[in-house]
C-alpha atoms as a PDB file:
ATOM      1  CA  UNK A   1      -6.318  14.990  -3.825  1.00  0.00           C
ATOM      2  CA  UNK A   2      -4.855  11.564  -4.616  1.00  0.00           C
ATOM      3  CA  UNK A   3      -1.401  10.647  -3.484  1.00  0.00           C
ATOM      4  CA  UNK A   4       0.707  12.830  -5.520  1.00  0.00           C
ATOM      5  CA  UNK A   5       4.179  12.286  -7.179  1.00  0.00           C
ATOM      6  CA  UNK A   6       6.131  15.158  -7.009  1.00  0.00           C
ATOM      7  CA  UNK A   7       7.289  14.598 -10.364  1.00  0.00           C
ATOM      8  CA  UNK A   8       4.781  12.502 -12.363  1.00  0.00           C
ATOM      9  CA  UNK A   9       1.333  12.679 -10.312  1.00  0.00           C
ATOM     10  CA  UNK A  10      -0.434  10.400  -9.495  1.00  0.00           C
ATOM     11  CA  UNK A  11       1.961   7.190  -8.078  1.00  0.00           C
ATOM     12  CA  UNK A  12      -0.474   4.029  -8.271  1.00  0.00           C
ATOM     13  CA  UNK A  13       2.416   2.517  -6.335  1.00  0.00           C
ATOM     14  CA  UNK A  14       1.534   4.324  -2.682  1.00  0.00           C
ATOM     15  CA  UNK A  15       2.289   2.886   0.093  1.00  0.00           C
ATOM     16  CA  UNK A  16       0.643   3.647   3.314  1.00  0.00           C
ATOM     17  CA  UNK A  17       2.382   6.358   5.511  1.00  0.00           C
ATOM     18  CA  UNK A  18       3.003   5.804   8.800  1.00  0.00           C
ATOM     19  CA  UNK A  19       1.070   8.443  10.925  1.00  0.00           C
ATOM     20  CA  UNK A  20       4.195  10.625  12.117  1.00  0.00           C
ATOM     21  CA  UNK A  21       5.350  11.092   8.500  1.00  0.00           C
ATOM     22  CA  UNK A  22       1.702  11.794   7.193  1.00  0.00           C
ATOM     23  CA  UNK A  23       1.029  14.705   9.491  1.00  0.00           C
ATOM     24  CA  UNK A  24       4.223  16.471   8.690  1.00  0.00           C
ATOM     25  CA  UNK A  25       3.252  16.732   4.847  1.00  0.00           C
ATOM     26  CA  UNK A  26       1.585  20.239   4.539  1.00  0.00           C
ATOM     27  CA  UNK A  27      -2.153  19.833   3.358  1.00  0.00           C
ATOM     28  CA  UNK A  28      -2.815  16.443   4.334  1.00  0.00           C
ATOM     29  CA  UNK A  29      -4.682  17.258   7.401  1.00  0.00           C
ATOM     30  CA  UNK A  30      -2.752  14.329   9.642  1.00  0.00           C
ATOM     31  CA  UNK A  31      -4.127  11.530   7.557  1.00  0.00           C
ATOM     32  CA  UNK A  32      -2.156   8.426   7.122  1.00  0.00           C
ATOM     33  CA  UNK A  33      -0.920   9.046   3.169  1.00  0.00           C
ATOM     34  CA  UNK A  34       0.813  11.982   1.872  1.00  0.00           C
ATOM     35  CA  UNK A  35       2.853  12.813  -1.332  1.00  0.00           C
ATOM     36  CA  UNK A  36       5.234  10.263  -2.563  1.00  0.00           C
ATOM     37  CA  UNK A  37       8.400  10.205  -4.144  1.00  0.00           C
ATOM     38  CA  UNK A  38       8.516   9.709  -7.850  1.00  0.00           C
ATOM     39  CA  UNK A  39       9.228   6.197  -9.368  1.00  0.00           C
ATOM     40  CA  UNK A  40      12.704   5.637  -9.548  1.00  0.00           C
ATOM     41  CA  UNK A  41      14.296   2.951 -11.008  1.00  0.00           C
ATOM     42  CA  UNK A  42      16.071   0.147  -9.193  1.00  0.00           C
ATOM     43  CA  UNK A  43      18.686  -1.538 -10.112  1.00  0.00           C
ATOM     44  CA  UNK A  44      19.526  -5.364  -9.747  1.00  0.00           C
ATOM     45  CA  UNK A  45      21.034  -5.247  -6.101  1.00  0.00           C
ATOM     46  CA  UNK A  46      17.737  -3.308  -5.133  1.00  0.00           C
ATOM     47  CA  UNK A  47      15.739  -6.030  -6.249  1.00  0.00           C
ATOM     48  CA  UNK A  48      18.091  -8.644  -4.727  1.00  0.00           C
ATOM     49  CA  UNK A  49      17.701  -6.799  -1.519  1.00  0.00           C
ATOM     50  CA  UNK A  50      13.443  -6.645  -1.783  1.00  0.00           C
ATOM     51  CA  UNK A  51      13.788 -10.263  -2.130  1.00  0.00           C
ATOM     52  CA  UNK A  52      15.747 -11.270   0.397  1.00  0.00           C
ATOM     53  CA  UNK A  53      13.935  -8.886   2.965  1.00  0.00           C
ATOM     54  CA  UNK A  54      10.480 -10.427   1.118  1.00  0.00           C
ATOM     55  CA  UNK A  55      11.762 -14.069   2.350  1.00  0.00           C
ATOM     56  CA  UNK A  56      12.613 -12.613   5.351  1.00  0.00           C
ATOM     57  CA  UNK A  57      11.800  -9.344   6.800  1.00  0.00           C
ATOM     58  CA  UNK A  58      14.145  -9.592   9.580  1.00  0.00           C
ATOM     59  CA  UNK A  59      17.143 -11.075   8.022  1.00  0.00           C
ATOM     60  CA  UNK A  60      20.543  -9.019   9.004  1.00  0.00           C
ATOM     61  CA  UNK A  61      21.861  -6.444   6.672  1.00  0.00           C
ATOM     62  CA  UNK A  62      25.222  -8.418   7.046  1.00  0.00           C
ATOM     63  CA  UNK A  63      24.056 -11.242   6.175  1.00  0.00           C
ATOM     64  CA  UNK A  64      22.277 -10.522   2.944  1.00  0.00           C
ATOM     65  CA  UNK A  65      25.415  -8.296   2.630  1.00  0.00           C
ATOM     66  CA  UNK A  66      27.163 -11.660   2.801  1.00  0.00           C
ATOM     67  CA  UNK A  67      25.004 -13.401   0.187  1.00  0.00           C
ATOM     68  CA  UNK A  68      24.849 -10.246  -2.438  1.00  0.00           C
ATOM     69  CA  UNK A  69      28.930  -9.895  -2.093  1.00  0.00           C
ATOM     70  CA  UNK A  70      28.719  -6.044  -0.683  1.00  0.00           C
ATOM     71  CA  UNK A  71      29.244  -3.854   2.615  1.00  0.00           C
ATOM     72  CA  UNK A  72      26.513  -4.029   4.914  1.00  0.00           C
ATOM     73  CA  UNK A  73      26.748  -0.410   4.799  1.00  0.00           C
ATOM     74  CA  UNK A  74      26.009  -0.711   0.762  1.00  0.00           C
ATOM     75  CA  UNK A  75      22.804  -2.746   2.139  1.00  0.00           C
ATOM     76  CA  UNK A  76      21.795  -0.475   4.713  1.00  0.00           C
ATOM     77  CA  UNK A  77      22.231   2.425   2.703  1.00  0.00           C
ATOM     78  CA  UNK A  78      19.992   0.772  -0.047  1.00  0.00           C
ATOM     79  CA  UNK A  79      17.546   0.060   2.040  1.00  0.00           C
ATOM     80  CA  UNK A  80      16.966   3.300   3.790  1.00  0.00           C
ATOM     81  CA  UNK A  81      16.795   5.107   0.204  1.00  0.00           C
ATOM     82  CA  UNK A  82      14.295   2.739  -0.775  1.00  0.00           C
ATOM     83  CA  UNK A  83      12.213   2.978   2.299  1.00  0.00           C
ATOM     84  CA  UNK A  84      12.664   6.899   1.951  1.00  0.00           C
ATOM     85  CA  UNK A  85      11.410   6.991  -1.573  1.00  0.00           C
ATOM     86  CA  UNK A  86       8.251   4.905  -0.837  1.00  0.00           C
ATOM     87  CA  UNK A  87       9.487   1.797  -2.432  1.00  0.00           C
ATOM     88  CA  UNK A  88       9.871  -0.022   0.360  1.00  0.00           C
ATOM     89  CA  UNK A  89       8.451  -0.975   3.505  1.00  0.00           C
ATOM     90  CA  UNK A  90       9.086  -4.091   6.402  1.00  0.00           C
ATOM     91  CA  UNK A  91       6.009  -4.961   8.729  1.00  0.00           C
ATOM     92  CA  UNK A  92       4.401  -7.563  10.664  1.00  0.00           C
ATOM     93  CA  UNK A  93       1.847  -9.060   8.149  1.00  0.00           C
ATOM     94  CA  UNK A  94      -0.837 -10.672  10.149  1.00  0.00           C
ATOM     95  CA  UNK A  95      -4.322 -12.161   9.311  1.00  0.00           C
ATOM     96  CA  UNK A  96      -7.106  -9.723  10.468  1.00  0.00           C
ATOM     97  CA  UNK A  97      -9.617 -12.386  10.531  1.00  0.00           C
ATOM     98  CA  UNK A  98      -6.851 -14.595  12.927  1.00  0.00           C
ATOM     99  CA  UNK A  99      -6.820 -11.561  14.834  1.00  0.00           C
ATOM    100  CA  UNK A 100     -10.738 -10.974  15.699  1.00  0.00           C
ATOM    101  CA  UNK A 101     -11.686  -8.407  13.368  1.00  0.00           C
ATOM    102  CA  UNK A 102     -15.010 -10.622  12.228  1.00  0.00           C
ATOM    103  CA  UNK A 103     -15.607  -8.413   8.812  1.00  0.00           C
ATOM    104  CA  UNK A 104     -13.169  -7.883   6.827  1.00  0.00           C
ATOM    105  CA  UNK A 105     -14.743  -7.101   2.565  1.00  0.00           C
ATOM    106  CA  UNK A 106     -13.678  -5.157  -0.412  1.00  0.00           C
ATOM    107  CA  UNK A 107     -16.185  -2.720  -1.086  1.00  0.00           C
ATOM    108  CA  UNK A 108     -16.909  -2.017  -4.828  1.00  0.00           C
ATOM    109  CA  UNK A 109     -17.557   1.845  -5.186  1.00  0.00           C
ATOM    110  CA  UNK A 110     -19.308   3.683  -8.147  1.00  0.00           C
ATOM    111  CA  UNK A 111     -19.075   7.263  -8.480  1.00  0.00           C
ATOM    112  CA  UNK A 112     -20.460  10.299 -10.217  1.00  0.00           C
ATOM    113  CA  UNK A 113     -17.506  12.236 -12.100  1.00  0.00           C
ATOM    114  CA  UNK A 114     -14.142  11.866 -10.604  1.00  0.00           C
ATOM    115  CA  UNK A 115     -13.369   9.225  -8.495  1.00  0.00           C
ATOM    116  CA  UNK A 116     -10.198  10.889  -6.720  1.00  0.00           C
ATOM    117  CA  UNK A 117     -12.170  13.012  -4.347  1.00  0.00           C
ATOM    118  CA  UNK A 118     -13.948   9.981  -3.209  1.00  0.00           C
ATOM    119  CA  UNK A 119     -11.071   7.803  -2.772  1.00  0.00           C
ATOM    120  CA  UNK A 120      -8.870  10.372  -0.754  1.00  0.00           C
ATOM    121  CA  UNK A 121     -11.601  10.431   1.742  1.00  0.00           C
ATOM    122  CA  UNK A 122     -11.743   6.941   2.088  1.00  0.00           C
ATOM    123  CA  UNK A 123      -8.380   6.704   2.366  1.00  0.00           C
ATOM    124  CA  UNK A 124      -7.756   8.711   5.272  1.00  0.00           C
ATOM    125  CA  UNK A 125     -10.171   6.057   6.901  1.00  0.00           C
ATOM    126  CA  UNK A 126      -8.492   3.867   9.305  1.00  0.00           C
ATOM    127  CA  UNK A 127     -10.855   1.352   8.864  1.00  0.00           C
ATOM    128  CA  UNK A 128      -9.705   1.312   5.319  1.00  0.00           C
ATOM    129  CA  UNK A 129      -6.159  -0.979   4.100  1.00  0.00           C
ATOM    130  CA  UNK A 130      -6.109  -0.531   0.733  1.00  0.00           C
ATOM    131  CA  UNK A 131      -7.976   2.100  -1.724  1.00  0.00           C
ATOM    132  CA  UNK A 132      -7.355   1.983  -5.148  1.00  0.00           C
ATOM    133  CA  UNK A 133      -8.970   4.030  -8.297  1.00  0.00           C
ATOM    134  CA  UNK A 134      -9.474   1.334 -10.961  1.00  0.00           C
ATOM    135  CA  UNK A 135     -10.842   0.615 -14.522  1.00  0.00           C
ATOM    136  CA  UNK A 136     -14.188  -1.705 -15.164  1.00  0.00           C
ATOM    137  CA  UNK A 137     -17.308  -2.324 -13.267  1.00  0.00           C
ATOM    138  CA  UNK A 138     -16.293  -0.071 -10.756  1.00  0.00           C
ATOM    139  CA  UNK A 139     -14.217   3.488 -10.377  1.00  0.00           C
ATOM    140  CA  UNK A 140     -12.610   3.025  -6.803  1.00  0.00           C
ATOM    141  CA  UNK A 141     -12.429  -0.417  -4.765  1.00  0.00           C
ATOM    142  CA  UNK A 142     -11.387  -0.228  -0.988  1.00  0.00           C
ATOM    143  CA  UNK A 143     -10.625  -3.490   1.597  1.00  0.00           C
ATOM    144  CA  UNK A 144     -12.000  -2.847   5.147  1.00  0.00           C
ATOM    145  CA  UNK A 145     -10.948  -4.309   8.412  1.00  0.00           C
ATOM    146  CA  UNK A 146     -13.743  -4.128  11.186  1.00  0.00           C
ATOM    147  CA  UNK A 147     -14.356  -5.386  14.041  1.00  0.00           C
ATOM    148  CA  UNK A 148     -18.008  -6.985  13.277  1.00  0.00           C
ATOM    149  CA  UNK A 149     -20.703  -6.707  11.122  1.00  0.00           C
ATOM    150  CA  UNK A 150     -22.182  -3.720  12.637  1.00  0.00           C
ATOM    151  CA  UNK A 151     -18.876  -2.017  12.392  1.00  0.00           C
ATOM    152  CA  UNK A 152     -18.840  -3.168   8.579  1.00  0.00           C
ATOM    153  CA  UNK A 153     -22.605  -1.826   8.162  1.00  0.00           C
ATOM    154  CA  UNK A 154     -21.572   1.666   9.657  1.00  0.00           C
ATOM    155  CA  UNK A 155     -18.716   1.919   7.619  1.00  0.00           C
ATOM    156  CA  UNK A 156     -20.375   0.828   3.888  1.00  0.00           C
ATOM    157  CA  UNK A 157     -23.079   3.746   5.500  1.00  0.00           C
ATOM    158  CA  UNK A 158     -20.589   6.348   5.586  1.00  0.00           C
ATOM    159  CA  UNK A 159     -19.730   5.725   2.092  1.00  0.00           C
ATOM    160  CA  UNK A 160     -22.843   5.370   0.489  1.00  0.00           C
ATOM    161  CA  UNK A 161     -23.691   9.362   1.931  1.00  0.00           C
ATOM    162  CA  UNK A 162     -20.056  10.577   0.056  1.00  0.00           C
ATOM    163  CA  UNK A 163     -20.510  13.600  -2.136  1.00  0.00           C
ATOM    164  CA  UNK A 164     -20.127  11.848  -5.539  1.00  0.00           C
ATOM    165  CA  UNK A 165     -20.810   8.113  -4.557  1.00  0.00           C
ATOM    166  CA  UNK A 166     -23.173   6.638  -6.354  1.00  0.00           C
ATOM    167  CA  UNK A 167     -23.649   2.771  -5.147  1.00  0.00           C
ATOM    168  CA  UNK A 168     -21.657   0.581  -3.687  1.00  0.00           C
ATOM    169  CA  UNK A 169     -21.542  -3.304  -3.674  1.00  0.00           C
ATOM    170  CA  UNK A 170     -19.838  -5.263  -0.757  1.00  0.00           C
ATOM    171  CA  UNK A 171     -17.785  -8.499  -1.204  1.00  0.00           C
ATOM    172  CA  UNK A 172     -17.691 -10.191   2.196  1.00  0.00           C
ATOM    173  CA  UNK A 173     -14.607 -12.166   2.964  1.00  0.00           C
ATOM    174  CA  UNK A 174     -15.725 -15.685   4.290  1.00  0.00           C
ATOM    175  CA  UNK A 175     -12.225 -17.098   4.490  1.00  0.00           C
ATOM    176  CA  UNK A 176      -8.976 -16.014   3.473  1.00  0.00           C
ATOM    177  CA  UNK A 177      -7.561 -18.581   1.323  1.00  0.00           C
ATOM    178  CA  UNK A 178      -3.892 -17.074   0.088  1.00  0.00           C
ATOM    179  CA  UNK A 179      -2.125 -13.686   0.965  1.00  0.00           C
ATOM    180  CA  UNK A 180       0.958 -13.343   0.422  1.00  0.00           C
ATOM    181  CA  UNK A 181       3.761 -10.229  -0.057  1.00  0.00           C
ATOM    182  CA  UNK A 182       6.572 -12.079  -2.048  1.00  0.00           C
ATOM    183  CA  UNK A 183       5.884 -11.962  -5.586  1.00  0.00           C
ATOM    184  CA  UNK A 184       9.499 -10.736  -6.086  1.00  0.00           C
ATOM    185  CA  UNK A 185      10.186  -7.799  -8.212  1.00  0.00           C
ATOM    186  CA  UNK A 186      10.026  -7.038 -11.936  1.00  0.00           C
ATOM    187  CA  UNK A 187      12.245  -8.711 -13.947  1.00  0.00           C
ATOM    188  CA  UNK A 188      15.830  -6.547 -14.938  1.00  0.00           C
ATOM    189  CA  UNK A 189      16.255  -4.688 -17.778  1.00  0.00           C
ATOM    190  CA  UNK A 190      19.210  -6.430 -20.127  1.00  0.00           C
ATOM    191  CA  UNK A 191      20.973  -3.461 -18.926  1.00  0.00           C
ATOM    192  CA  UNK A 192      19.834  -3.376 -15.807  1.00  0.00           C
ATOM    193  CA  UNK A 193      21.371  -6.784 -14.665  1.00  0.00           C
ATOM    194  CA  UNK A 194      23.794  -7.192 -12.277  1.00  0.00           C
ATOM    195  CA  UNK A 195      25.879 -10.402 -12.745  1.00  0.00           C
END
């Protein structure tokens, strides 16, 4: 099954699990996603705080405490809620192909009847960053990370024999131009705002 919202099903917002919190969800098997919380909604100091820890993810609470004008424990607080509800999430963004993994692609999947069964498989690959069901040419699209092309071979193999996938088409990354993880948040509701 997709990544579930306990409230509103699925949450297109998923973020991926780390492995210790993933295999204490009943019926997940130990892979690295599990059931989400719903979507909540954040408020202004929520956003100010994803921005700030977007510029930097290892600024001091007390210092954007300082800069926001509340308690670091008000920070702290906010930011283990949001962590907790799958909102957000501080890690060490690299460059796989800086790295030496030699492949890494977004693989274009096509499949007969539901796409959800296919794309929870996937997931649970840890070859496999990102997995998304989507509109358009294609039902599910998933970015890889491997090691080399033999690696990437394998893996677009193991797809193509899925129950329910139909073709596939590989996009090769040659170089990786832009990637970034600050694009801010969504702008405040008028009531919403927090002067």
């Amino acid at each position: 099954m997709l990544t579930r919202s306990a409230d509103s099903g699925t949450n297109r917002l998923a973020l991926r699990r780390v492995e210790s919190q993933a295999s204490a969800v009943p019926g997940t098997g130990g892979a690295r996603r599990g059931p989400v919380s719903g979507l909540r909604r954040i408020d202004g100091l929520d956003r100010r705080i994803i921005e700030a820890l977007q510029a930097n993810g290892r600024e001091p609470f007390r210092r954007i405490a300082d800069r926001l004008g509340v308690s670091e424990a008000t920070v702290r607080a906010r930011y283990a809620r949001l962590c907790a509800d799958d909102i957000l999430q501080v890690v060490a963004v690299t460059n796989p192909l800086g790295l030496g993994f030699d492949s890494m692609a977004i693989v274009g999947v096509r499949t007969a009847g539901s796409p959800e069964p296919v794309a929870d498989e996937i997931a649970a690959w840890q070859e496999a960053s990102y997995v998304l069901v989507t509109a358009g040419q294609f039902d599910i699209l998933v970015e890889v990370v491997c090691g080399d092309r033999r690696e990437l071979l394998d893996l677009t193999n193991r797809m193509r024999v899925l129950e329910g996938v139909v073709t596939t088409e590989t996009f090769l990354y040659l170089h990786m131009v832009k990637q970034l993880y600050d694009w801010g948040t969504r702008p405040a509701d008028a009531a919403e705002a927090v002067p």
